[in-house]
Protein backbone atom coordinates (compact mmCIF):
# COMPACT_ATOMS: atom_id res chain seq x y z
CA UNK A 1 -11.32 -7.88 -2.66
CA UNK A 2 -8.67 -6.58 -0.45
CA UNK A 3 -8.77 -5.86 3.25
CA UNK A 4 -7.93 -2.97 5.55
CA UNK A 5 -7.05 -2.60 8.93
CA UNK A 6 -6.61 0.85 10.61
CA UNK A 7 -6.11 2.41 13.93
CA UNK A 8 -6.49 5.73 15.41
CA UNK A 9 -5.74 6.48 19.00
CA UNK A 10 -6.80 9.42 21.25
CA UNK A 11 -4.46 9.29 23.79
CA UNK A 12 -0.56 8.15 24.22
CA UNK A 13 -1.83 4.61 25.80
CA UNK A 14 -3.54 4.07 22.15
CA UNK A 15 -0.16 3.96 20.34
CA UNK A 16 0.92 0.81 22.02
CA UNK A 17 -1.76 -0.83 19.96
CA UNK A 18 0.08 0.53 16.72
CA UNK A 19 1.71 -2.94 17.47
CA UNK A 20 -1.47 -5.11 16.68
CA UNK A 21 -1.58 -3.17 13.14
CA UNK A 22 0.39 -5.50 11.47
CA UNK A 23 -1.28 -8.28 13.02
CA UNK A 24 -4.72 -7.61 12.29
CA UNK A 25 -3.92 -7.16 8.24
CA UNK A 26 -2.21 -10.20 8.27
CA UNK A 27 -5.47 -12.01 9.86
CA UNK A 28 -7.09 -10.46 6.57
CA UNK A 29 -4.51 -12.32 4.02
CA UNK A 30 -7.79 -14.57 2.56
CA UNK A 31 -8.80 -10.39 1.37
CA UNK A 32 -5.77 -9.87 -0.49
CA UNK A 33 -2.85 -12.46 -0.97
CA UNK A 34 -0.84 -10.33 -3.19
CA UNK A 35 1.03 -7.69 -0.86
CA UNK A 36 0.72 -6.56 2.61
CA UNK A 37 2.01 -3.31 4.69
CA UNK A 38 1.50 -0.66 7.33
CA UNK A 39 1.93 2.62 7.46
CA UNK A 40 2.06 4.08 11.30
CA UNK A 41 2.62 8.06 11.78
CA UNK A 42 2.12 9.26 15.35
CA UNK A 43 -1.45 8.51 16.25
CA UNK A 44 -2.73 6.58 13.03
CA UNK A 45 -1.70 3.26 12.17
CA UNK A 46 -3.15 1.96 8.01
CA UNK A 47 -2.77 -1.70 6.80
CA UNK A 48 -3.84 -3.39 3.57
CA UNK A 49 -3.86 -6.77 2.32
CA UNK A 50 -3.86 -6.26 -1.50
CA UNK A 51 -5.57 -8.43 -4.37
CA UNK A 52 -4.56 -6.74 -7.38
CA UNK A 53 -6.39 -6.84 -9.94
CA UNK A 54 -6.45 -3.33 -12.07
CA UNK A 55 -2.49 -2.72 -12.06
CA UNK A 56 -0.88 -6.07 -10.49
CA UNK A 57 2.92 -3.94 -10.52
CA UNK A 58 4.15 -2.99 -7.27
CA UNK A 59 3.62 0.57 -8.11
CA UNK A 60 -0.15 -0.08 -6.95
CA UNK A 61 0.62 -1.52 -3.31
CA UNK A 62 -1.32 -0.02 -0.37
CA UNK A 63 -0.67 2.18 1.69
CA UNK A 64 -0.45 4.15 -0.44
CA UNK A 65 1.33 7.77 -0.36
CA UNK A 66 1.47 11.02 -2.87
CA UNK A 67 5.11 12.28 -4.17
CA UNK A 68 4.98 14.81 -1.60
CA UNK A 69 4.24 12.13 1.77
CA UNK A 70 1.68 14.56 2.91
CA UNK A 71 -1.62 12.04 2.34
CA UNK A 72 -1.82 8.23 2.81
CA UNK A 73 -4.49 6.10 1.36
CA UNK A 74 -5.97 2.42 2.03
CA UNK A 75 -8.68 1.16 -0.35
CA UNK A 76 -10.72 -1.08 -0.77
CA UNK A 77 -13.10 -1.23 -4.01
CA UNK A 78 -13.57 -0.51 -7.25
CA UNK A 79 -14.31 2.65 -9.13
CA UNK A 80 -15.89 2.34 -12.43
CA UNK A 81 -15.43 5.74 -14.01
CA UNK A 82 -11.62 5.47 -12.96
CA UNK A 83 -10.48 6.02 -16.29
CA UNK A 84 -12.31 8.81 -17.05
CA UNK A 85 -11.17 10.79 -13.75
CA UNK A 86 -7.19 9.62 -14.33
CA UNK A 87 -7.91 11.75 -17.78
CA UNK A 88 -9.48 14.55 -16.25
CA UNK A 89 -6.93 15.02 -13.65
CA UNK A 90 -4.26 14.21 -16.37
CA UNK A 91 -6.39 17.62 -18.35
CA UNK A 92 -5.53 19.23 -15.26
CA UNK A 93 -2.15 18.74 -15.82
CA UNK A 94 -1.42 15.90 -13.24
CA UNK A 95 0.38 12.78 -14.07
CA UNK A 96 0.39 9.18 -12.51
CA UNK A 97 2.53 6.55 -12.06
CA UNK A 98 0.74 3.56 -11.61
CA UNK A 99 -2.48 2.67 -13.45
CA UNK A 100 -4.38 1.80 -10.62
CA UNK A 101 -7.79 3.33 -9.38
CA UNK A 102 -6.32 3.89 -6.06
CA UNK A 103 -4.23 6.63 -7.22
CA UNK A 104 -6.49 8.19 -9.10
CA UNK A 105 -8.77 7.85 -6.09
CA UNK A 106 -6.01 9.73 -3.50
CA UNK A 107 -5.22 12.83 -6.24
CA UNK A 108 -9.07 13.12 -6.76
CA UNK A 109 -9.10 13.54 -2.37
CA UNK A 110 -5.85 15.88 -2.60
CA UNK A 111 -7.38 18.25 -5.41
CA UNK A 112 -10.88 18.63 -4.63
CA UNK A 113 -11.29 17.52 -1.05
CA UNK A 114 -14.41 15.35 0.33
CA UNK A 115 -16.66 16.35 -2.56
CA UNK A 116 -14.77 14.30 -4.67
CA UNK A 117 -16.83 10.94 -3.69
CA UNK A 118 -19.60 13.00 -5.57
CA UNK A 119 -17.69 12.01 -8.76
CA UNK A 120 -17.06 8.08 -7.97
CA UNK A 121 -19.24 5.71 -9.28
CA UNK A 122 -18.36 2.20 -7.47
CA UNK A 123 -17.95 0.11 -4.72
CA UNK A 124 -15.61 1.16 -1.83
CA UNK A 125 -14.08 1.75 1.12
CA UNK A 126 -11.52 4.27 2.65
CA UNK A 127 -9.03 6.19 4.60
CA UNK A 128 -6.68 9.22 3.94
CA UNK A 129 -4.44 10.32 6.06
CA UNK A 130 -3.19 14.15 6.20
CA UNK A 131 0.04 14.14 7.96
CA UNK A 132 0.27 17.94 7.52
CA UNK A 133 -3.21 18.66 9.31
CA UNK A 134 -3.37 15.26 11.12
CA UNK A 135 -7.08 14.38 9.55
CA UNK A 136 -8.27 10.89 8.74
CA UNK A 137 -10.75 10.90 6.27
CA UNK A 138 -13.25 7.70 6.32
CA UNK A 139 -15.71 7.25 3.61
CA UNK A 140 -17.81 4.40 1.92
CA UNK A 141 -19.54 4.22 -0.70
């Protein structure tokens, strides 16, 4: 499975830790030997170690972000009924570029909000980041 890392800092002496980011996901490379990266936006820092296994392109490396760079995701899990969301969302008129669950995973957060973990059926584990509103969202299953 892969493995992420994430900080979130209350006060200005926090972001100096943004620098131990990258070091902590690389301590998780036995998670996920396939790709590794941060993403660090004022007060949040995101890492993943990725194993892929769904969509092994590049096109499903973590963190993740929408076209738009408003909401960044790290995940870690698998989601079942993946396929049958992606088509849903794709009935809603929304298209995707990679065929990874973490995608669908990020424009099920961006189009119905927190309720949509009441539609996942699976194992998991994640963040989303709202630049615009400067939220992180947590959730496991």
């Amino acid at each position: 499975m892969c493995g992420v890392t994430g900080i979130l800092a209350f006060n200005e002496l926090g972001r100096m830790h943004m620098i131990h980011l990258a070091q902590a996901t690389e301590k998780l490379a036995h998670r996920g030997p396939d790709y590794q990266n941060t993403y660090i936006e004022e007060r949040v820092g995101l890492g993943h170690r990725r194993l892929s296994v769904i969509d092994p392109s590049p096109l499903g490396n973590q963190p993740m972000s929408d076209v738009s760079g408003r909401y960044t995701i790290v995940y870690n899990g698998e989601l079942y009924n993946y396929a049958d969301l992606r088509q849903k969302l794709q009935n809603q008129g929304l298209s995707f570029s990679s065929e990874c669950d973490t995608e669908v995973v990020l424009q099920s957060f961006i189009h119905k909000g927190p309720s949509c973990l009441k539609d996942f059926n699976g194992c998991f584990a994640l963040a989303i980041y709202d630049n615009s509103k400067k939220e992180l969202f947590l959730a496991r299953d």
